[in-house]
Protein backbone atom coordinates (compact mmCIF):
# COMPACT_ATOMS: atom_id res chain seq x y z
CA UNK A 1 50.17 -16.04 -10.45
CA UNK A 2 52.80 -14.36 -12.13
CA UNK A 3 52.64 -10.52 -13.15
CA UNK A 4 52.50 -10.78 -16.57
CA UNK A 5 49.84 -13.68 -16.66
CA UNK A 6 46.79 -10.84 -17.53
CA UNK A 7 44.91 -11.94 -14.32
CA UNK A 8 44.83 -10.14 -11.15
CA UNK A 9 45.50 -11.90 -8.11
CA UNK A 10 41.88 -12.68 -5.93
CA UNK A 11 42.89 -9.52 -2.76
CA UNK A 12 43.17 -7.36 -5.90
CA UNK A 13 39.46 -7.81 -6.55
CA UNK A 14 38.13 -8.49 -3.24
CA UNK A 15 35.16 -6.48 -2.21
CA UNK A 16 36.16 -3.19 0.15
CA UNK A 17 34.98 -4.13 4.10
CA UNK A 18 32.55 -1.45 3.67
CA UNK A 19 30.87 -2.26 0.77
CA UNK A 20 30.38 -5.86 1.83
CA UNK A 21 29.27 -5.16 5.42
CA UNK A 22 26.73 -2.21 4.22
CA UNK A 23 25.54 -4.99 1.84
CA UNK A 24 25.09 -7.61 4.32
CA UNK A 25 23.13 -5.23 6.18
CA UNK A 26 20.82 -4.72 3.23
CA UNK A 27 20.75 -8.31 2.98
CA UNK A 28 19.58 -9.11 6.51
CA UNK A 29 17.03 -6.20 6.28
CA UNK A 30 15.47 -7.19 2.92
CA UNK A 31 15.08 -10.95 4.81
CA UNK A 32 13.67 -9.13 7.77
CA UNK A 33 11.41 -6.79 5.73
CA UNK A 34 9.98 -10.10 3.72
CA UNK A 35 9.53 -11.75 7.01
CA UNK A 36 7.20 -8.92 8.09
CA UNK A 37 5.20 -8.67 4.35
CA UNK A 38 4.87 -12.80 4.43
CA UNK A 39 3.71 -12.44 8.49
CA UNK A 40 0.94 -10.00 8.09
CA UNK A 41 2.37 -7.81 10.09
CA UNK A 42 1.79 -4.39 8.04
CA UNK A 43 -1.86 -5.73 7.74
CA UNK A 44 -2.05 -6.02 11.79
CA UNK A 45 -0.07 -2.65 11.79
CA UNK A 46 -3.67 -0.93 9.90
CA UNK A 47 -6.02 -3.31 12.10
CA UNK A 48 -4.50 -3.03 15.80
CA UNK A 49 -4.78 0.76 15.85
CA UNK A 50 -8.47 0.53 13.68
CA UNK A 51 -9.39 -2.10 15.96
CA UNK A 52 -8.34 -0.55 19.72
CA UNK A 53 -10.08 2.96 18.35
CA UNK A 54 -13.30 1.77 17.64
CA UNK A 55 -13.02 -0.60 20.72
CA UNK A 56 -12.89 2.24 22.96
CA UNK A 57 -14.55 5.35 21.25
CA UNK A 58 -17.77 3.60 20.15
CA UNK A 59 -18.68 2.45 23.73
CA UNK A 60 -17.16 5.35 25.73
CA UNK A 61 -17.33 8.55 23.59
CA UNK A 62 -21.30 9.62 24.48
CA UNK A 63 -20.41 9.23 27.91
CA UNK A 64 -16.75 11.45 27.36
CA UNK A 65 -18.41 13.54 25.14
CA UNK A 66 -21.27 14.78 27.88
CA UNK A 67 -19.62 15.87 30.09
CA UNK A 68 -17.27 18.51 27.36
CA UNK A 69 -14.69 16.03 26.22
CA UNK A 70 -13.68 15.72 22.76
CA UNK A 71 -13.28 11.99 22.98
CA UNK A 72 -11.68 11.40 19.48
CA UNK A 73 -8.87 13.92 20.20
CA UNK A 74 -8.59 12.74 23.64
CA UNK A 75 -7.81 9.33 22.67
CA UNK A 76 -4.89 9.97 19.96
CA UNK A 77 -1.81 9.65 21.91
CA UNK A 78 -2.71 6.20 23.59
CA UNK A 79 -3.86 5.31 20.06
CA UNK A 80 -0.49 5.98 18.65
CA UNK A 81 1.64 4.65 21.47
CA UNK A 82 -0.76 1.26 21.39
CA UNK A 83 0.11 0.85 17.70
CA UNK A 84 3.93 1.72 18.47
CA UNK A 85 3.69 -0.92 21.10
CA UNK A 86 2.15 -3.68 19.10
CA UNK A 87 5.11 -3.09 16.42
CA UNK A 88 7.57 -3.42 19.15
CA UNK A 89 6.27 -6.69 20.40
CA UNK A 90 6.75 -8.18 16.79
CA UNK A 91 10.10 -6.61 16.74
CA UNK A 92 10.24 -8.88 20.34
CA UNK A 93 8.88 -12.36 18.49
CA UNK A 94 11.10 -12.05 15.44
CA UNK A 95 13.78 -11.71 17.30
CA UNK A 96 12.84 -14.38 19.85
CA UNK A 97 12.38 -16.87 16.56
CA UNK A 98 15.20 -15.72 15.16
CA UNK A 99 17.45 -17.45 18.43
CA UNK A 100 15.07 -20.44 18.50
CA UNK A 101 15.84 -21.30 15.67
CA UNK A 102 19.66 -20.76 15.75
CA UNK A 103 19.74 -17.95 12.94
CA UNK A 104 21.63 -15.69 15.16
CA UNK A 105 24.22 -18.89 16.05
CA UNK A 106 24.97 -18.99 11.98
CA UNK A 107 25.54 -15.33 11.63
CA UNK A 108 28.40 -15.93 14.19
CA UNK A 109 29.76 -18.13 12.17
CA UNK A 110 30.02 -16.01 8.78
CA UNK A 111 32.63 -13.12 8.30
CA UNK A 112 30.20 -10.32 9.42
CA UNK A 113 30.71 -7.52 12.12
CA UNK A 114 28.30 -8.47 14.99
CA UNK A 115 26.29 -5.42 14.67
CA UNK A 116 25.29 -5.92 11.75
CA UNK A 117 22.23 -8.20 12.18
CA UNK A 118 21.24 -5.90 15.12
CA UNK A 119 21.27 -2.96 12.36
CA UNK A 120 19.32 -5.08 10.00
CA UNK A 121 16.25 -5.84 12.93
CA UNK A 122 16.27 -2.01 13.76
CA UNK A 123 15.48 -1.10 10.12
CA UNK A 124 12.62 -3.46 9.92
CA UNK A 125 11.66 -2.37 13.32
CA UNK A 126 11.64 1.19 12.20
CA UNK A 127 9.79 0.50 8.45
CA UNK A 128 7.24 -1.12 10.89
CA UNK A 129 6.69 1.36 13.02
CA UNK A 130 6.39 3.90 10.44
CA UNK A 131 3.73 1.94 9.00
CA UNK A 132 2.04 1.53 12.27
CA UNK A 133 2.35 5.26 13.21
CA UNK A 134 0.60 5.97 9.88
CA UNK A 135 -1.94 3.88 10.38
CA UNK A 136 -2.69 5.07 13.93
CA UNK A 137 -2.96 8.66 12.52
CA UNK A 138 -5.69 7.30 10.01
CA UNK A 139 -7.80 5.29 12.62
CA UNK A 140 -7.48 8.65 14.63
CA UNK A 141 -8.48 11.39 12.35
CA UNK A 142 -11.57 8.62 11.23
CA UNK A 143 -12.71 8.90 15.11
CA UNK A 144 -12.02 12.42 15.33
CA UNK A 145 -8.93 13.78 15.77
CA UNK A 146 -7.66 16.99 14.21
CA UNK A 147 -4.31 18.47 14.82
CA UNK A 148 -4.65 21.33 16.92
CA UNK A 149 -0.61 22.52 17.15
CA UNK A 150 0.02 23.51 13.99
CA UNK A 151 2.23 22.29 11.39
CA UNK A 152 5.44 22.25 14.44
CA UNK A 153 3.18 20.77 16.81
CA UNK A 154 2.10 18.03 14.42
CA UNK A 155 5.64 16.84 13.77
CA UNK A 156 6.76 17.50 17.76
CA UNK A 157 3.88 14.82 18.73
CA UNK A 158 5.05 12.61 15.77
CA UNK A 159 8.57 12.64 16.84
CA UNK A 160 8.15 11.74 20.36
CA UNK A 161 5.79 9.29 18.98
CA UNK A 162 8.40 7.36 16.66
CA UNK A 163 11.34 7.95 19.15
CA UNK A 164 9.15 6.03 22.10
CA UNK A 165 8.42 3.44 19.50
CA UNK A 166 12.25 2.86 18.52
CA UNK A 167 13.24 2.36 22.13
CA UNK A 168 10.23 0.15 22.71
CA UNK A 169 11.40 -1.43 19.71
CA UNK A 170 15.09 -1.72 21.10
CA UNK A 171 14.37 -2.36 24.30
CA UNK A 172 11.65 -5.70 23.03
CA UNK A 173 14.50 -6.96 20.80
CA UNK A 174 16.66 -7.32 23.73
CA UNK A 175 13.46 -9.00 25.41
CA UNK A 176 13.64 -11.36 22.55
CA UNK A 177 17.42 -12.07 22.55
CA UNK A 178 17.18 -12.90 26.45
CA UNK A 179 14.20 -14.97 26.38
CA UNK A 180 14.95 -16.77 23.67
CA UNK A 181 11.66 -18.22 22.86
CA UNK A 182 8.31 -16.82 21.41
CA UNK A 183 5.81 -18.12 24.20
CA UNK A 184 8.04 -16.48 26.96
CA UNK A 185 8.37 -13.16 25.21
CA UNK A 186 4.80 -12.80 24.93
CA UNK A 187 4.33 -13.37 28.30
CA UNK A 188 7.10 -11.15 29.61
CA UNK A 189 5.63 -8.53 27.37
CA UNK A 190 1.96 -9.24 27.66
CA UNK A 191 0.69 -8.28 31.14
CA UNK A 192 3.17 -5.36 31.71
CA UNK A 193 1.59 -3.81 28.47
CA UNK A 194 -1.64 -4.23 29.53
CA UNK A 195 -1.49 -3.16 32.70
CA UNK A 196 0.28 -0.08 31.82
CA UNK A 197 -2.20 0.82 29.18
CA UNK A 198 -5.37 0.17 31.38
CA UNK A 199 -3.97 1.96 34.29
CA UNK A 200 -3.01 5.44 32.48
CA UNK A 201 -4.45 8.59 31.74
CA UNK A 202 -4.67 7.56 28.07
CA UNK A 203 -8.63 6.08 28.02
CA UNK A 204 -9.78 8.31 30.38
CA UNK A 205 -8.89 11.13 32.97
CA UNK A 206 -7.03 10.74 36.13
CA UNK A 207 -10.25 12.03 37.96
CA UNK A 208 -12.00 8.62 36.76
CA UNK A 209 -9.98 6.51 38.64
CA UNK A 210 -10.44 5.75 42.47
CA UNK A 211 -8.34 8.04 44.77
CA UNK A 212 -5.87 5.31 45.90
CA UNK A 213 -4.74 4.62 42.89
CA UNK A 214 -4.40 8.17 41.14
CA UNK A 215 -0.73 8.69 41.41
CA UNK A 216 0.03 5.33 40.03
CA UNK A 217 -1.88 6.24 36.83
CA UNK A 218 -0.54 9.88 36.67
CA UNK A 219 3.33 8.97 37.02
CA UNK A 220 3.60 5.75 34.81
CA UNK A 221 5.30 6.15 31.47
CA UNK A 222 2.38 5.69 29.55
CA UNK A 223 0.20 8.65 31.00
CA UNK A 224 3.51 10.85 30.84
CA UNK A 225 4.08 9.76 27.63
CA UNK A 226 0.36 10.64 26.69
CA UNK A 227 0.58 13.72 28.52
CA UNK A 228 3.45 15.39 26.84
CA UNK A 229 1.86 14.28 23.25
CA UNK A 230 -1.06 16.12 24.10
CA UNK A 231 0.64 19.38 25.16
CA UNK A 232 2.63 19.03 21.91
CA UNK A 233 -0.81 18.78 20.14
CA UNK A 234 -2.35 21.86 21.45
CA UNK A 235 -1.87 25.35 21.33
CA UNK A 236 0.32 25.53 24.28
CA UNK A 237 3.89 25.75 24.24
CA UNK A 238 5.96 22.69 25.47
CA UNK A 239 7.98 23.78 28.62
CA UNK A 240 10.45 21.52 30.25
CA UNK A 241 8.56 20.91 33.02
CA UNK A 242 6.39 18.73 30.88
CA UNK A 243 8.63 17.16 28.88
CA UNK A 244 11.10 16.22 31.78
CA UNK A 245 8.89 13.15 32.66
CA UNK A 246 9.31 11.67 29.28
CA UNK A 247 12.66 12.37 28.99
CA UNK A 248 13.48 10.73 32.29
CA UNK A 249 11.88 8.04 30.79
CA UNK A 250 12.72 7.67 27.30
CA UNK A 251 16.82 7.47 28.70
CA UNK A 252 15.71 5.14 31.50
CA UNK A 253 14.23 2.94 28.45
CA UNK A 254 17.37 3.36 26.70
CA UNK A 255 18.89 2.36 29.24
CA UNK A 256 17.25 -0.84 30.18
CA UNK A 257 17.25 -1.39 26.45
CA UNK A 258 21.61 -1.74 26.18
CA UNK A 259 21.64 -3.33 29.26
CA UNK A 260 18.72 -6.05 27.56
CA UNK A 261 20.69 -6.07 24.11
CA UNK A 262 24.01 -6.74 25.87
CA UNK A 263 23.13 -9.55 27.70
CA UNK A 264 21.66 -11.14 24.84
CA UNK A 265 24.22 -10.96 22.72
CA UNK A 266 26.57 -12.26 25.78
CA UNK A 267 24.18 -14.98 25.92
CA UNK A 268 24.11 -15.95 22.32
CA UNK A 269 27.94 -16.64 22.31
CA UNK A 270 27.00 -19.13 24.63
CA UNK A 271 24.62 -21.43 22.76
């Protein structure tokens, strides 16, 4: 094309790196978001928390409720970290259907920085989880619950709520990735959830369950987790002997999570 022709050459309009990558991710996260609307999955994000509340406080809260307990307030963190959890094992299936059926294999092919598509998931996962943490709130202040830290406490327990949902959500997309299929994510996530949950300080006290198996449910994540979002919610002040626990935690997740994300990606260069 020669320079007086009036027409500039095609590099001369070309689309900055930047601006095409941030618009791929938008791309990939508007699919993703869609995905979740056409799923259902912000409808089970308002009926999973609703559902495990009433589940539990109907049949348990006279008994809680005799002997002192304010049942509905009791029951918020595990609440909250159940409805985290069931966002983070959607964030597991769409990315385990997302490798069965090659999607991730065509991104490789297409002039797109590989993070990108791991970017995209992570929005959805956190526009999820938002939605999920909201509706946890609302099933627990319909049971109960009132926020008894203040304004600062309030958005403490909120922020450890949504930062142990992110890494659950992290660490169940690398789940997915490695899996590779929808039936065996659900079952690597299943039992270890439910377990967890069952065996914590979350439904009821540690002084419930049988002596043998006390320090089980006082260490695991879940009652630490539960532990330190009930401290925030209080009118005590949040020392770093009881946060420690979750912390350890939360960057042993993280952990676990990388290692989970790298070796799916690794294996998707292999398919």
């Amino acid at each position: 094309m020669t320079a007086d022709s009036g027409i500039r050459p095609l590099d001369a309009v070309a689309v900055p790196a930047g601006v095409r990558t941030v618009r791929q991710w938008w791309t990939l996260t508007s699919r993703g978001l869609l995905k979740v609307l056409r799923n259902g999955e912000f409808v089970f994000a308002f009926i999973a928390p609703a559902f495990l509340a009433v589940c539990f406080y109907l049949p348990l809260r006279k008994v809680m409720d005799a002997g002192g307990m304010n049942y509905g307030q009791f029951l918020m963190p595990i609440i909250l970290l159940q409805a985290m959890s069931f966002a983070a094992t959607s964030a597991a299936m769409r990315s385990a259907f997302d490798v069965s059926r090659g999607i991730n294999t065509r991104f490789r092919v297409l002039p797109m920085p590989e993070w990108v598509p791991l970017l995209a998931r992570s929005a959805t996962n956190l526009a999820l989880l938002l939605v999920s943490m909201v509706c946890g709130v609302v099933a627990c202040l319909i049971i109960g619950w009132r926020a008894d830290g203040g304004i600062w406490g309030t958005v403490t327990l909120l922020g450890i709520t949504l930062v142990i949902g992110l890494l659950l959500a992290l660490l169940s997309d690398g789940l997915g990735l490695v899996a590779g299929s929808p039936e065996a994510t659900s079952q690597i996530l299943g039992l270890p959830t439910m377990i967890l949950g069952m065996v914590s300080t979350g439904f009821v006290p540690e002084a419930r369950f049988p002596d043998w198996i006390q320090p089980f449910a006082r260490n695991q994540p879940i009652s630490q987790f539960v532990n330190v979002m009930r401290v925030a919610d209080s009118r005590e002040s949040l020392s770093w002997s009881v946060a420690a626990p979750t912390v350890y935690w939360c960057i042993g997740i993280g952990i676990v999570a990388l290692m989970t994300l790298t070796a799916g990606t690794r294996k998707a260069r292999t398919r």
